[in-house]
Protein backbone atom coordinates (compact mmCIF):
# COMPACT_ATOMS: atom_id res chain seq x y z
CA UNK A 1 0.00 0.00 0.00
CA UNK A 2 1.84 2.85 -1.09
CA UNK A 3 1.53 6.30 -0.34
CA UNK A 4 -0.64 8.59 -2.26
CA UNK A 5 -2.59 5.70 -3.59
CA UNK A 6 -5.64 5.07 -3.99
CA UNK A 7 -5.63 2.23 -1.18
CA UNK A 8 -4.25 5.12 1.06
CA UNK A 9 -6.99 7.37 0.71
CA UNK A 10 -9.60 5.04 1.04
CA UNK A 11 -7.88 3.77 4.65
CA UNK A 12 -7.79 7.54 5.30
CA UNK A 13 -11.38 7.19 4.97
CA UNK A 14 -12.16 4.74 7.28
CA UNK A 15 -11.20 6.65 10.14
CA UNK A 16 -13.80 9.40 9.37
CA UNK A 17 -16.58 6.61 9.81
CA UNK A 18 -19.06 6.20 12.99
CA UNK A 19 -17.85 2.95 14.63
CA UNK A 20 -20.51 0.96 16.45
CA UNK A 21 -18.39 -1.61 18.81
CA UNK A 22 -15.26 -0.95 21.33
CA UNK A 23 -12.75 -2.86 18.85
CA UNK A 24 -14.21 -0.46 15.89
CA UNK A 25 -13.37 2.43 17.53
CA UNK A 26 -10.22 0.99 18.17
CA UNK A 27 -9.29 0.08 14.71
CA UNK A 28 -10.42 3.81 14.19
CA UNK A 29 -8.37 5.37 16.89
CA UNK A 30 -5.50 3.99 15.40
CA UNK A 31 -5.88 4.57 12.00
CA UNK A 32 -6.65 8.12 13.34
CA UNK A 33 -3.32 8.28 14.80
CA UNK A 34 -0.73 7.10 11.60
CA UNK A 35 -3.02 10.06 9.31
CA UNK A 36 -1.73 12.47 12.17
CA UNK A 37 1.84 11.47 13.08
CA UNK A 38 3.79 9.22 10.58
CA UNK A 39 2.94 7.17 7.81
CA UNK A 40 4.81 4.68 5.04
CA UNK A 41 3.73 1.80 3.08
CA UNK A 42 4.59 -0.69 5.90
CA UNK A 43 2.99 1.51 8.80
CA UNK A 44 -0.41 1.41 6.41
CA UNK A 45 0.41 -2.43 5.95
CA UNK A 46 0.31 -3.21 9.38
CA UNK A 47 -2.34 -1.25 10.15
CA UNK A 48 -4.69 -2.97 7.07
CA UNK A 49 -3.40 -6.14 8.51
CA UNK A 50 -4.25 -5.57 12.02
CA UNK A 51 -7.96 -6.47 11.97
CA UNK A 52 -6.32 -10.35 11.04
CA UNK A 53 -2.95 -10.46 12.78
CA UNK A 54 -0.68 -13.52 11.88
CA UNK A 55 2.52 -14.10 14.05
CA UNK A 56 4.50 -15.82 11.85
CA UNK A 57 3.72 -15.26 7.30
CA UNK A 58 5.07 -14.72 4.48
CA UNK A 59 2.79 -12.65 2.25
CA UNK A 60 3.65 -11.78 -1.50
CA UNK A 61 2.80 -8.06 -1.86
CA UNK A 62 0.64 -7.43 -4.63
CA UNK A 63 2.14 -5.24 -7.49
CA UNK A 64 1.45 -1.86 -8.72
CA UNK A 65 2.45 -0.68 -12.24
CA UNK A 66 1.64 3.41 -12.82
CA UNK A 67 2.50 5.12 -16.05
CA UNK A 68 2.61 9.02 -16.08
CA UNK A 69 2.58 10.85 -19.74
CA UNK A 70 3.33 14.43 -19.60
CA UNK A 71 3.32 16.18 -23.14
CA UNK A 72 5.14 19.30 -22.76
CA UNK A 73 6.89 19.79 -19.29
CA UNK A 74 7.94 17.08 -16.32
CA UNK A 75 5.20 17.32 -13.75
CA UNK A 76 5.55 15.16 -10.73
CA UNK A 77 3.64 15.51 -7.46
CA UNK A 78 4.15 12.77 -4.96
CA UNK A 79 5.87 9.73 -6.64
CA UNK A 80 8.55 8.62 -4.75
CA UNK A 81 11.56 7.91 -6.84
CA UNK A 82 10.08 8.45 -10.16
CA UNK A 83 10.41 11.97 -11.98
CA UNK A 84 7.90 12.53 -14.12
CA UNK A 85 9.58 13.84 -17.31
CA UNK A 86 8.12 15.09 -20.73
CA UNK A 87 6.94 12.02 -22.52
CA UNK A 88 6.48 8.42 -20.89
CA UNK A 89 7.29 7.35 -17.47
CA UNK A 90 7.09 4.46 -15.55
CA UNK A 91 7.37 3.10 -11.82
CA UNK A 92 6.69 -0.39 -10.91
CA UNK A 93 6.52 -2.06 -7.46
CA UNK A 94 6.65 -5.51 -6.31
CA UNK A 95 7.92 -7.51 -3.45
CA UNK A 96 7.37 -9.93 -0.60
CA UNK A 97 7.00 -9.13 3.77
CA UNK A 98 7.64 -11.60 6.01
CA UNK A 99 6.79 -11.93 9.97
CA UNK A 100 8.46 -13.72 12.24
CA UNK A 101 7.40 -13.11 15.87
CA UNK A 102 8.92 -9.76 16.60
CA UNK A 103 10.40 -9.45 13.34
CA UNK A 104 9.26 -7.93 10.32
CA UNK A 105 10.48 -7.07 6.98
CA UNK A 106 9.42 -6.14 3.41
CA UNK A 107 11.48 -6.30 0.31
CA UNK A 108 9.82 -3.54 -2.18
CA UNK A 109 12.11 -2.23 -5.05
CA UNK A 110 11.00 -0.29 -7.61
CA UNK A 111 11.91 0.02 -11.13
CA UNK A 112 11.27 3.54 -12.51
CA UNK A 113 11.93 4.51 -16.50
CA UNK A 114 11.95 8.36 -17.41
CA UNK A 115 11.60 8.95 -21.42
CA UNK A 116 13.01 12.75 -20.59
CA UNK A 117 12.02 13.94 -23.61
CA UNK A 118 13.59 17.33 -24.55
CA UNK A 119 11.81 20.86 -23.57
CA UNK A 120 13.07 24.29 -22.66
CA UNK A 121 15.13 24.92 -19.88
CA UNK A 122 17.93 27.77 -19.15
CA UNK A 123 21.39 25.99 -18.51
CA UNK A 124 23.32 26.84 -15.17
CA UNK A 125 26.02 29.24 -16.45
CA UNK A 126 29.43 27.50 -16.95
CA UNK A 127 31.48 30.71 -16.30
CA UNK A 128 30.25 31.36 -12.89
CA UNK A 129 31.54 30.22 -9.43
CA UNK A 130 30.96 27.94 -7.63
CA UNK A 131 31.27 25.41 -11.14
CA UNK A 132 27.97 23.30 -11.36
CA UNK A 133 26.35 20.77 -14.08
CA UNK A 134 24.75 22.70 -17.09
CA UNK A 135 21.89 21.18 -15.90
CA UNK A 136 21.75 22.73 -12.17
CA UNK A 137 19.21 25.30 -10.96
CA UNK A 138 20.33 28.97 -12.41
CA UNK A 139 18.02 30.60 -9.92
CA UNK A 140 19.63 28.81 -7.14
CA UNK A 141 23.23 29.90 -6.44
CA UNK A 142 24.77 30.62 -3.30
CA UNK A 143 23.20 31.85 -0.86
CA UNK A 144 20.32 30.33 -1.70
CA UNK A 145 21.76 27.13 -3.06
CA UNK A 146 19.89 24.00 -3.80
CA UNK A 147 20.29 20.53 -5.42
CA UNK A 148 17.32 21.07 -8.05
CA UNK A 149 18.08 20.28 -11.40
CA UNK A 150 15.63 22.02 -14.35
CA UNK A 151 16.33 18.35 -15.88
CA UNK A 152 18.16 15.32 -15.03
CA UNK A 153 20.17 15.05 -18.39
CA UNK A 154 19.16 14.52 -21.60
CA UNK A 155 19.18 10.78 -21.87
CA UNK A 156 16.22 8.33 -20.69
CA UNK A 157 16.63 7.66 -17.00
CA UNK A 158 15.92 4.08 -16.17
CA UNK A 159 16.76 2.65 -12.60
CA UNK A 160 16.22 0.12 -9.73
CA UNK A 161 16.10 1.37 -6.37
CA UNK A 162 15.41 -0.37 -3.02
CA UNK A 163 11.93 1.76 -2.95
CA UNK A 164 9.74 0.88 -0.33
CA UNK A 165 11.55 -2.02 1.65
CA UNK A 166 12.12 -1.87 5.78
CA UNK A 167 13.59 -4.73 8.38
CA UNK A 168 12.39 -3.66 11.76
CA UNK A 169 12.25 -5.41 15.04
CA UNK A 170 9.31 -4.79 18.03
CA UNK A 171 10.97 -4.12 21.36
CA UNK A 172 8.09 -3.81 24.33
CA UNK A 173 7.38 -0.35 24.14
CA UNK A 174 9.16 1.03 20.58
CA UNK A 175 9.87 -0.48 16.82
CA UNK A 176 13.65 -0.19 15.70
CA UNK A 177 14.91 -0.70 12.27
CA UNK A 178 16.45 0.18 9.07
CA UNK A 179 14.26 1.84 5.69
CA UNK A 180 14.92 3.26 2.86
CA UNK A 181 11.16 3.36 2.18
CA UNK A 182 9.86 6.91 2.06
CA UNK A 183 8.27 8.03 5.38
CA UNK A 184 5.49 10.84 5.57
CA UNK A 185 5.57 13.31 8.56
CA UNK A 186 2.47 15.28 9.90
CA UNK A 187 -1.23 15.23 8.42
CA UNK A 188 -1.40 17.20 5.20
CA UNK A 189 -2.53 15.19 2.05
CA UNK A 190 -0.67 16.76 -0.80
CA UNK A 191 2.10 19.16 0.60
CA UNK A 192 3.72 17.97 3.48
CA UNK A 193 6.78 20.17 5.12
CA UNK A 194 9.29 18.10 6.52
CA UNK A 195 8.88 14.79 5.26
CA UNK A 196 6.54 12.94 2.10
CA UNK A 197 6.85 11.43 -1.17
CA UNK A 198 8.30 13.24 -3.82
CA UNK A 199 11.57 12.26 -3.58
CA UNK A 200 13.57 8.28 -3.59
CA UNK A 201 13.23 6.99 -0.20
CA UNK A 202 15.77 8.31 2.74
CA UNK A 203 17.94 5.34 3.97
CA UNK A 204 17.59 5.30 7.68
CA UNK A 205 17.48 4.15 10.52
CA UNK A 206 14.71 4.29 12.97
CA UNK A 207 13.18 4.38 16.29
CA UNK A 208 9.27 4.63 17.10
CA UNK A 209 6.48 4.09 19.50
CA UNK A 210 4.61 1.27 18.73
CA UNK A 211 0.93 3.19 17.44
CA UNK A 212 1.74 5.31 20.75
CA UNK A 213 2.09 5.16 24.34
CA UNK A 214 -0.87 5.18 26.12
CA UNK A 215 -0.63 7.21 29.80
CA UNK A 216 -3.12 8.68 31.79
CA UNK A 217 -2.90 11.70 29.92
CA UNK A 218 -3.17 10.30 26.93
CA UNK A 219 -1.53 8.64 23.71
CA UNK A 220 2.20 9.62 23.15
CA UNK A 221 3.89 9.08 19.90
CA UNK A 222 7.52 9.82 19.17
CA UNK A 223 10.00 8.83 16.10
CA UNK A 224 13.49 9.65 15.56
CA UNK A 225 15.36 8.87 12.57
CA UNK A 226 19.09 9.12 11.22
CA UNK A 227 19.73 9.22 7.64
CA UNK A 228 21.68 9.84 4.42
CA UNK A 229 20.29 12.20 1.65
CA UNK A 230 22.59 12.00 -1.50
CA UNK A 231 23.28 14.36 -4.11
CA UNK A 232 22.29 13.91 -7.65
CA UNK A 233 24.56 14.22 -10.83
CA UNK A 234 23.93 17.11 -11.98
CA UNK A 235 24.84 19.45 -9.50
CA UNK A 236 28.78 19.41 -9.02
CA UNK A 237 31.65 18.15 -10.25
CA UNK A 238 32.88 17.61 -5.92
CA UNK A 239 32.51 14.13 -5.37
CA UNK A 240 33.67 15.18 -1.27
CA UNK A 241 29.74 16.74 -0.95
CA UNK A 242 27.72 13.88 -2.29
CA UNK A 243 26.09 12.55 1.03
CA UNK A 244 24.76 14.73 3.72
CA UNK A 245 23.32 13.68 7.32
CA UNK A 246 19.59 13.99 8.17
CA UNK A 247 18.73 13.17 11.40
CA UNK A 248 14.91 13.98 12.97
CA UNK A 249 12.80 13.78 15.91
CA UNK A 250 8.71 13.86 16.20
CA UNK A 251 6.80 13.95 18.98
CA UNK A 252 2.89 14.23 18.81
CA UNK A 253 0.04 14.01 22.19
CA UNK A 254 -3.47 12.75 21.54
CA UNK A 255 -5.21 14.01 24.65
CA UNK A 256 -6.78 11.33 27.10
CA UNK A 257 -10.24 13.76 27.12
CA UNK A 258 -10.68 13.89 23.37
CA UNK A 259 -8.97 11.25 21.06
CA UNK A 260 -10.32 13.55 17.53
CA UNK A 261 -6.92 15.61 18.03
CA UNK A 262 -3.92 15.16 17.60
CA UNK A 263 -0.87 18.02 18.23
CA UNK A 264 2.86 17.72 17.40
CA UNK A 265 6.19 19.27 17.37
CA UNK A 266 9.04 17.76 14.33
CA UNK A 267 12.31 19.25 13.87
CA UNK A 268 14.56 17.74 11.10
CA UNK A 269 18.69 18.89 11.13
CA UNK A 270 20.88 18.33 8.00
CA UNK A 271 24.48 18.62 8.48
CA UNK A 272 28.08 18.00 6.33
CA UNK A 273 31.55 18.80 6.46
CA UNK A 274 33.59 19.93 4.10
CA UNK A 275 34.68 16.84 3.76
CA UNK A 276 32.91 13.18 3.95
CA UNK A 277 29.92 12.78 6.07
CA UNK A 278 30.52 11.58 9.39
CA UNK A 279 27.06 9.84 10.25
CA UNK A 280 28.02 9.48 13.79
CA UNK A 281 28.03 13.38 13.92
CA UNK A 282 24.50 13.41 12.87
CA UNK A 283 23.16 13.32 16.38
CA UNK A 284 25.42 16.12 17.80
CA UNK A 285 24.40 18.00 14.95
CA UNK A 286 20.41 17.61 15.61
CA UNK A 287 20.80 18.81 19.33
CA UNK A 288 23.31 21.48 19.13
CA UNK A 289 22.48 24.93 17.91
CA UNK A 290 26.17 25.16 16.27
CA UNK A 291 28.68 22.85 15.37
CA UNK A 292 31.40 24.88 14.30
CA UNK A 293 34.33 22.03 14.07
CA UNK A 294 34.92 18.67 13.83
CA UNK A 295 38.51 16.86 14.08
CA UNK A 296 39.05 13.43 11.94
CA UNK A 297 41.56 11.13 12.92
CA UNK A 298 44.45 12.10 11.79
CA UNK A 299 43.90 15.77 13.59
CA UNK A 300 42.71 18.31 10.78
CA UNK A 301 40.21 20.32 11.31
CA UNK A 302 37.15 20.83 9.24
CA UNK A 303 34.10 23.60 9.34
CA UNK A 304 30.67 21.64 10.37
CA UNK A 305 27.72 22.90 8.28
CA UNK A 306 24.14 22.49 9.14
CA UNK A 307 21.19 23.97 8.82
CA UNK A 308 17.23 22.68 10.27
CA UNK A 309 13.30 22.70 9.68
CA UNK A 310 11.17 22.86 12.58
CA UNK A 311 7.25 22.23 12.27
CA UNK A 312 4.47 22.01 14.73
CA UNK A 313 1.16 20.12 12.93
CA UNK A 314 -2.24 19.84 14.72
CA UNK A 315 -5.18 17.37 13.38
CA UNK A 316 -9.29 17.45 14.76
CA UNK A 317 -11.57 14.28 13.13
CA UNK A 318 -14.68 13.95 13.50
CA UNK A 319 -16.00 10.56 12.86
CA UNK A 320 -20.37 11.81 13.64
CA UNK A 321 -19.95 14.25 11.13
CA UNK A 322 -17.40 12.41 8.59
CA UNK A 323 -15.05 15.60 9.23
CA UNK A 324 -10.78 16.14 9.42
CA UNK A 325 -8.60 19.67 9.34
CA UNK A 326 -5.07 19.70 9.84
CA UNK A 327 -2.80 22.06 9.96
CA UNK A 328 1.28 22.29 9.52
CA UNK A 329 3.23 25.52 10.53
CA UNK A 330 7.13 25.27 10.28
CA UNK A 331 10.49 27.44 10.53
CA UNK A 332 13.03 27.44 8.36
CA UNK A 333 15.56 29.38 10.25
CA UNK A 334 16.67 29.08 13.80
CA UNK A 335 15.98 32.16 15.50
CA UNK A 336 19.17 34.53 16.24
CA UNK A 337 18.15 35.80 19.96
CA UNK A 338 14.40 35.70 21.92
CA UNK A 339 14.48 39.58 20.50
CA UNK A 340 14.68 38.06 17.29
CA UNK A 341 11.99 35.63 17.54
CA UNK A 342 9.72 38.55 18.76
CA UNK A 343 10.16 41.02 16.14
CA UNK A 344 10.26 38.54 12.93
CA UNK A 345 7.94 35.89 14.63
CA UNK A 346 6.90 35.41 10.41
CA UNK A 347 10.67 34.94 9.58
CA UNK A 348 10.97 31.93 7.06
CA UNK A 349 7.83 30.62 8.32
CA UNK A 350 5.53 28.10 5.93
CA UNK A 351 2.42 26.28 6.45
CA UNK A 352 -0.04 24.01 4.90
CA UNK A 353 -3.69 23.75 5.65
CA UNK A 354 -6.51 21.61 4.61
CA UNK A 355 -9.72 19.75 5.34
CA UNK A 356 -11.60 16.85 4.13
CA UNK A 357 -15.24 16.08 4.32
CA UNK A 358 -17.60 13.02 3.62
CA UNK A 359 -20.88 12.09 3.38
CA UNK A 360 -23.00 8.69 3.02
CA UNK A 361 -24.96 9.12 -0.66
CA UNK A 362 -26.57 5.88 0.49
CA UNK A 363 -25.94 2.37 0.19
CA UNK A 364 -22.04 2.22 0.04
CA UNK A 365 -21.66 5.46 -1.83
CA UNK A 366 -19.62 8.78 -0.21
CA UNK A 367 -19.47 12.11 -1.14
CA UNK A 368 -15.92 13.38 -0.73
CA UNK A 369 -14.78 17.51 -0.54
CA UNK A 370 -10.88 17.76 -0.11
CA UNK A 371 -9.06 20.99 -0.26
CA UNK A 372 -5.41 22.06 1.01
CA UNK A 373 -3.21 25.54 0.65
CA UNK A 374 0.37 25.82 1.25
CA UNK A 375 2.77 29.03 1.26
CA UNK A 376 6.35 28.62 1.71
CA UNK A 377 7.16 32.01 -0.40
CA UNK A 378 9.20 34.67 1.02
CA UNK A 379 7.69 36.36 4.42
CA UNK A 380 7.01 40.30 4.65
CA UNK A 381 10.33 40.70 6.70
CA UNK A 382 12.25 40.52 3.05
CA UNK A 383 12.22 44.48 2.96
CA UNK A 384 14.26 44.81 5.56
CA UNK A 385 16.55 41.80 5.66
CA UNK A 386 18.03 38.73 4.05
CA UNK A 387 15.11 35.81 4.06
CA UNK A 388 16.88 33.02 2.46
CA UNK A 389 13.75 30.63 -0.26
CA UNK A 390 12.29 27.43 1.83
CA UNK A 391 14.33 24.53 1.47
CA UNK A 392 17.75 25.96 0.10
CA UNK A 393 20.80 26.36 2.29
CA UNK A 394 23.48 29.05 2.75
CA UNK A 395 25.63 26.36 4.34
CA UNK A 396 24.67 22.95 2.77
CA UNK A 397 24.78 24.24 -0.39
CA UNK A 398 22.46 20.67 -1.88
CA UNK A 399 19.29 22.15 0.10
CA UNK A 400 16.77 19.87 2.21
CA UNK A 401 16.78 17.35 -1.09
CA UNK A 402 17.25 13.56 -1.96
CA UNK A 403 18.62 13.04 -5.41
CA UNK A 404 17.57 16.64 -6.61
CA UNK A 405 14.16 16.26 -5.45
CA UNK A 406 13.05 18.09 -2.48
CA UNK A 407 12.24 15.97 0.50
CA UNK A 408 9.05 17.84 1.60
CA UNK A 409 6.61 19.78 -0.32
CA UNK A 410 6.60 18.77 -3.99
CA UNK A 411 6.11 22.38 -5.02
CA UNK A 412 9.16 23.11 -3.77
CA UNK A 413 10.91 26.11 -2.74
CA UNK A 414 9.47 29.31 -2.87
CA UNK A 415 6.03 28.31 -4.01
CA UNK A 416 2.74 28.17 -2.80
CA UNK A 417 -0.03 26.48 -4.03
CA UNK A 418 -3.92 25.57 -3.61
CA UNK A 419 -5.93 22.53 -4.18
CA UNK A 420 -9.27 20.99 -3.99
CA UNK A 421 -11.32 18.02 -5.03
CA UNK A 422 -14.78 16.41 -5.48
CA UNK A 423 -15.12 12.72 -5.62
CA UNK A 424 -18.33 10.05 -5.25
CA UNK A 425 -17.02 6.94 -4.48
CA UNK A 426 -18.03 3.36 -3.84
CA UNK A 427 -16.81 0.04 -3.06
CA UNK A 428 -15.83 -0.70 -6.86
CA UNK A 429 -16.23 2.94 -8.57
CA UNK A 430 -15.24 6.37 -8.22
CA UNK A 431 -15.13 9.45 -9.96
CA UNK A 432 -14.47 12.96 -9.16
CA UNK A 433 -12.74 16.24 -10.16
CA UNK A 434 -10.27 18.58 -9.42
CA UNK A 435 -8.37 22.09 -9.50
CA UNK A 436 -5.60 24.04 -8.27
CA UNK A 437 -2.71 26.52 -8.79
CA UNK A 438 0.83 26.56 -8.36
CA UNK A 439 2.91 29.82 -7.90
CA UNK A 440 6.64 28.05 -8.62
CA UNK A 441 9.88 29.80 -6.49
CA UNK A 442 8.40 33.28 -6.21
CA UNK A 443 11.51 33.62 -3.84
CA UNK A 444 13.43 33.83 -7.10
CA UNK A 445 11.36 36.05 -8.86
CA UNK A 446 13.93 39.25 -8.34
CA UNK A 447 16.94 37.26 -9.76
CA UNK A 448 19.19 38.47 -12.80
CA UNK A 449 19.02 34.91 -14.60
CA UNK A 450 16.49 36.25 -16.62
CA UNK A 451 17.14 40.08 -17.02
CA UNK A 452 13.66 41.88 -17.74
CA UNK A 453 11.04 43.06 -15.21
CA UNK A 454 9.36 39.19 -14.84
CA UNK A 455 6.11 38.06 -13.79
CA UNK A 456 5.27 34.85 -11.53
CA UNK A 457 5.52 31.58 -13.19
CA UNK A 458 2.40 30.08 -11.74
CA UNK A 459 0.33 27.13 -13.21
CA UNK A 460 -3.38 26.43 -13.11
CA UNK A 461 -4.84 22.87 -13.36
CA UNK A 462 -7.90 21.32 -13.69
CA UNK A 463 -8.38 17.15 -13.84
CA UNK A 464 -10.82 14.26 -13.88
CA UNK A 465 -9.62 11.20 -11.86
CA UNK A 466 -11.90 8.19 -11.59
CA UNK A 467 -11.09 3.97 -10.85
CA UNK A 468 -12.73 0.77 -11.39
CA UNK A 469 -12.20 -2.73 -9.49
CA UNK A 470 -11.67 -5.02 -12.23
CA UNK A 471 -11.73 -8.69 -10.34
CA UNK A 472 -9.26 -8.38 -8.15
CA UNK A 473 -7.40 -5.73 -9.32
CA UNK A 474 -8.19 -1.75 -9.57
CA UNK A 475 -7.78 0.49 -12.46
CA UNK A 476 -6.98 3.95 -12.06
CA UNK A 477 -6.80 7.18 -14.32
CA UNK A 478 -6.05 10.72 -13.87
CA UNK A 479 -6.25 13.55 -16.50
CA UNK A 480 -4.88 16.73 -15.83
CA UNK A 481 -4.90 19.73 -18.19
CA UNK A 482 -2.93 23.30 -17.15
CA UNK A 483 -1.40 25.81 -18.27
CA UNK A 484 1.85 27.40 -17.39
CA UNK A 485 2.04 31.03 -17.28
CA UNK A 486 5.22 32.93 -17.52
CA UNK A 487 7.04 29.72 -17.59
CA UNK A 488 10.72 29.86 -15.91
CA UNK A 489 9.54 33.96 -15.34
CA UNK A 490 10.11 34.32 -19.49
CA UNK A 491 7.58 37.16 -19.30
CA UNK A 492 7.72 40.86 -19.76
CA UNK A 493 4.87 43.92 -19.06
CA UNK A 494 4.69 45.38 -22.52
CA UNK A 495 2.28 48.15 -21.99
CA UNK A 496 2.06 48.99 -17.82
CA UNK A 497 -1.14 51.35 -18.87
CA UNK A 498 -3.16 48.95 -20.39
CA UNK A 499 -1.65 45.67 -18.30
CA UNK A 500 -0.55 43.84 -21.40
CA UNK A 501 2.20 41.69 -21.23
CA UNK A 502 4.19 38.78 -23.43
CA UNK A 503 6.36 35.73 -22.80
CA UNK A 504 6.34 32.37 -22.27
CA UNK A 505 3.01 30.54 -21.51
CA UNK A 506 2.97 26.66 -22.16
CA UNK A 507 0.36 23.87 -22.16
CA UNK A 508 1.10 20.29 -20.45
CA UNK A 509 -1.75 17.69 -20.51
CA UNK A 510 -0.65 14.43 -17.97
CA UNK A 511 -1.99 11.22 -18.32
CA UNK A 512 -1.89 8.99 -15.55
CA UNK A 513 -2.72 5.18 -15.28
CA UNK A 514 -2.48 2.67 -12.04
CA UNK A 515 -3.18 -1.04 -11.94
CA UNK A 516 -2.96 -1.87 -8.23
CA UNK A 517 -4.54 -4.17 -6.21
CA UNK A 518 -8.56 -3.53 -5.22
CA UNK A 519 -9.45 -2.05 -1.77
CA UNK A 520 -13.03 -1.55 -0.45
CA UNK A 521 -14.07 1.69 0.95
C-alpha cells in the first residue's frame, strides 16, 4: 500500500466513519493516529493487517504498475523515486513481507523509466563560481543554493532502487529498524513540510512508539530517525559533498479527554563537512544549535555545516460528522536571539492547511470535498533583511533534497499552491474532479538569470480522476490539463497602462494510469 494511492486514501477514509463496537473504535483510533503522526507503506500495511494479525507469514505483496505521460513539461507531485519527465514514465513495485514473531520485513524495489524527452530549460552558467552541471538550478546559487536540477540530463533515465523495503524489530514499548522506504511526517494530504513522497526513499534508521504510548494523559507518539540524503549528478563536479546527514525527531500528544486531536512538534537537522559525512556526527548535529568544528583522525580540522526545519502540525476528526482539518506551521531558520523571535515571529515561516469532508450518498456510496493551501514564499520581513527561499541552504549548499528532489513539499521552494477536489465513491467505482494553482519559487522572482522586469511563473490545473475494481485488481486514471504562465519567469509587461504583457506561456496535458490491487471503501 503505497503512499498517495488510492488504497491510502480510502484507509484515510475509514477513520472518518461512525464505529458501532469498542474494537471499531479501536481500529479507528489507530488509523486516526498514523493520518496524524507518521505514515509509510509498511505503517499502512500493518495497520490494514491488524484487523487479522498472523505471528509468523510470508505474504507476497501485490504489485502496482503506474505510467505518467506528460506532453510538454515534467510534472511530478508525490511519486517517490520516479520523476515525471516530458513524454512516458514508468514506476513499478513488487515484493514480498515476512513476519516472524517480533520481526518484520518487506522487500519492495521499484523500477522507474523516465523517457526525458527534450523541452526548454535555461542551462546553469558554466562561467560562474561555484562550477555546477549545465543542468543545475540557475536561480539557485549561493546563498540560496539548492540541489534542483531544471532536468536530469538529456538521456532516458531508467533505474532500480530499493523503494519501499524496511527490516524492523518490536521491542516492548518502541519499533527499531532500518528503511529506505519513504516516510510521511504530519497530516497534510498533498504538501507535506518536513517529510513525504516526492523524492527516492531516505535510507535510515529508525526508532518509534509502537501506534503510541498510552498514559493517563493520553496517547504519546515519538520517532526519531538518522539518515543519508545523496546528491544527484547534476549538481557538481565535488565528489567530497555527495552525502549529507539527516537526522529527525517527532513527537505528537493525543489528549486522554478527546482522542479527535492530535498536536505535534518535528524538527529535522541536515548537516556536512567539508569533507565526507561523518554519520556518527549526525546526532550532535540535531541537538546542538552550532557545530562549528569537527577533528578526523588524523587531527585536521574541518568547518561543520548544518542547517534545520522545525514544524508544529495539529489534526481534529470527527468521525459523527465524517469531518478532518489539519494544519502544519514550520520554521526554516533558527531564531538569532528571543528579541529576534519577537520582532520577525513570520521569519521563514511556511504552512499548509486543509480539510476533508464526507458524506454517506446511500448504500455504500460517499461524497468526498478535499481541499489544502500551502505558502512557503518569502515572508514580509524581506524588505528589511536577508530571508533566504524554503528549502535551500546558505551552508549545505544541496538544500533539504534527496537526489535533486526536495524531500518535503513537492512544489518546492518558494512556491505556494492551492488545491481541492470532489469525488463520489463506492466500493468498486469512483469518480471525481479537481483544480488548483501553483505559484513556482516566487523567492526567485527578483533574480538576474532572466534580465527583464518578470512576472510569476504560476500554473493552473484542472483534472478528472476516476477507478474501477476489475476482479481483483483496480484500475486507475487521472487527467490533468494546465497551463503554465510565464514559464521559468520568461515574461515581460509590454504596456504597464493597459496591463498587457508577453512571454512564455505553455500547455502540459498528464496522463496517468495505475493497476494496483482492489481495496473496499
Amino acid at each position: 500500500m503505497l503512499l498517495g494511492s488510492e488504497a491510502e486514501e480510502r484507509l484515510r477514509l475509514e477513520s472518518l466513519r461512525r464505529r458501532a463496537t469498542a474494537a471499531e473504535r479501536k481500529s479507528a483510533s489507530d488509523l486516526s493516529i498514523a493520518f496524524s503522526t507518521v505514515r509509510s507503506a509498511s505503517v499502512l500495511a500493518s495497520l490494514a493487517r491488524s484487523r487479522a494479525p498472523r505471528r509468523y507469514a510470508v505474504d507476497v505483496l501485490s504489485p502496482e504498475v503506474r505510467v505518467v505521460q506528460n506532453s510538454g513539461l515534467p510534472f511530478s507531485i508525490n511519486e517517490g523515486p520516479l520523476w515525471a519527465a516530458r513524454g512516458t514514465n514508468t514506476i513499478a513495485t513488487a515484493g514480498v513481507a515476512l513476519h516472524i514473531g517480533p520481526l518484520s520485513a518487506q522487500i519492495a524495489p521499484q523500477y522507474i523509466r523516465s523517457e526525458n524527452r527534450r523541452f526548454q530549460v535555461i542551462p546553469y552558467p558554466q562561467g560562474n563560481v561555484p562550477a555546477r552541471s549545465v543542468w543545475a538550478n540557475p536561480f539557485h546559487p549561493p546563498a540560496s543554493s539548492i540541489d534542483l536540477p531544471l532536468r536530469f540530463g538529456d538521456r532516458p533515465i531508467e533505474r532500480v532502487v530499493p523503494g519501499q523495503s524496511r527490516i524492523a524489530l518490536d521491542l516492548p514499548l518502541i519499533t527499531v529498524g532500518a528503511s529506505t522506504e519513504n516516510v510521511w511526517w504530519g497530516p497534510t494530504i498533498r504538501n507535506p513540510i518536513l517529510l513525504g513522497a516526492n523524492a527516492e526513499g531516505i535510507p535510515h534508521l529508525l526508532a518509534e512508539t509502537r501506534q503510541g504510548l498510552a498514559t493517563p494523559v493520553g496517547r504519546l507518539h515519538a520517532v526519531g530517525m538518522l539518515g543519508r540524503l545523496r546528491e544527484s549528478s547534476y549538481f557538481d563536479a565535488n565528489p567530497s559533498n555527495d552525502v549529507r546527514s539527516l537526522s529527525g525527531v517527532l513527537f505528537a500528544w493525543t489528549p486522554w479527554f478527546d482522542q479527535a486531536f492530535t498536536i505535534g512538534v518535528a524538527r529535522l537537522v541536515m548537516s556536512t563537512t567539508t569533507g565526507q559525512v561523518p554519520i556518527r556526527h549526525a546526532a550532535n548535529a540535531f541537538l546542538k544549535v552550532s557545530q562549528p568544528i569537527l577533528s578526523d583522525p588524523n587531527g585536521s580540522v574541518t568547518t561543520a555545516r548544518r542547517d534545520q526545519i522545525a514544524t508544529l502540525f495539529a489534526r481534529y476528526a470527527i468521525p459523527s460528522v465524517g469531518t478532518e482539518a489539519w494544519a502544519e506551521w514550520a520554521r526554516f531558520a533558527e531564531p538569532v536571539s528571543l528579541r529576534d523571535a519577537l520582532e520577525y515571529p513570520g521569519y521563514s515561516f511556511g504552512f499548509t492547511a486543509g480539510l476533508q469532508w464526507a458524506r454517506s450518498l446511500g448504500g455504500s456510496r460517499l461524497l468526498r470535498l478535499q481541499g489544502e493551501a500551502t505558502n512557503l514564499e518569502p515572508d514580509a520581513s524581506i524588505r528589511v533583511r536577508p530571508v533566504a527561499t524554503t528549502y535551500t541552504s546558505r551552508t549545505v549548499l544541496q538544500g533539504f533534497t534527496n537526489h535533486g528532489r526536495t524531500i518535503g513539499a513537492p512544489i518546492g521552494p518558494g512556491a505556494s499552491s492551492q488545491w481541492i477536489a470532489a469525488d463520489i465513491l463506492g466500493d468498486r467505482v469512483r469518480v471525481g474532479v479537481y483544480g488548483g494553482r501553483i505559484r513556482w519559487d516566487n523567492a526567485t522572482l527578483w533574480d538576474p538569470v532572466v534580465p527583464q522586469v518578470k512576472l510569476e511563473d504560476v500554473s493552473l490545473l484542472g483534472g478528472l480522476r476516476g477507478s474501477v475494481s476489475l476482479s481483483r485488481m483496480r484500475l486507475s486514471v487521472d487527467y490533468t490539463s494546465a497551463i503554465r504562465l510565464s514559464y521559468l519567469y520568461q515574461s515581460k509587461v509590454l504596456d504597464p497602462a493597459r496591463g498587457t504583457t508577453g512571454g512564455v506561456d505553455l500547455a502540459n496535458r498528464t496522463l496517468a494510469v495505475t493497476l494496483s490491487t482492489a481495496v473496499g471503501r
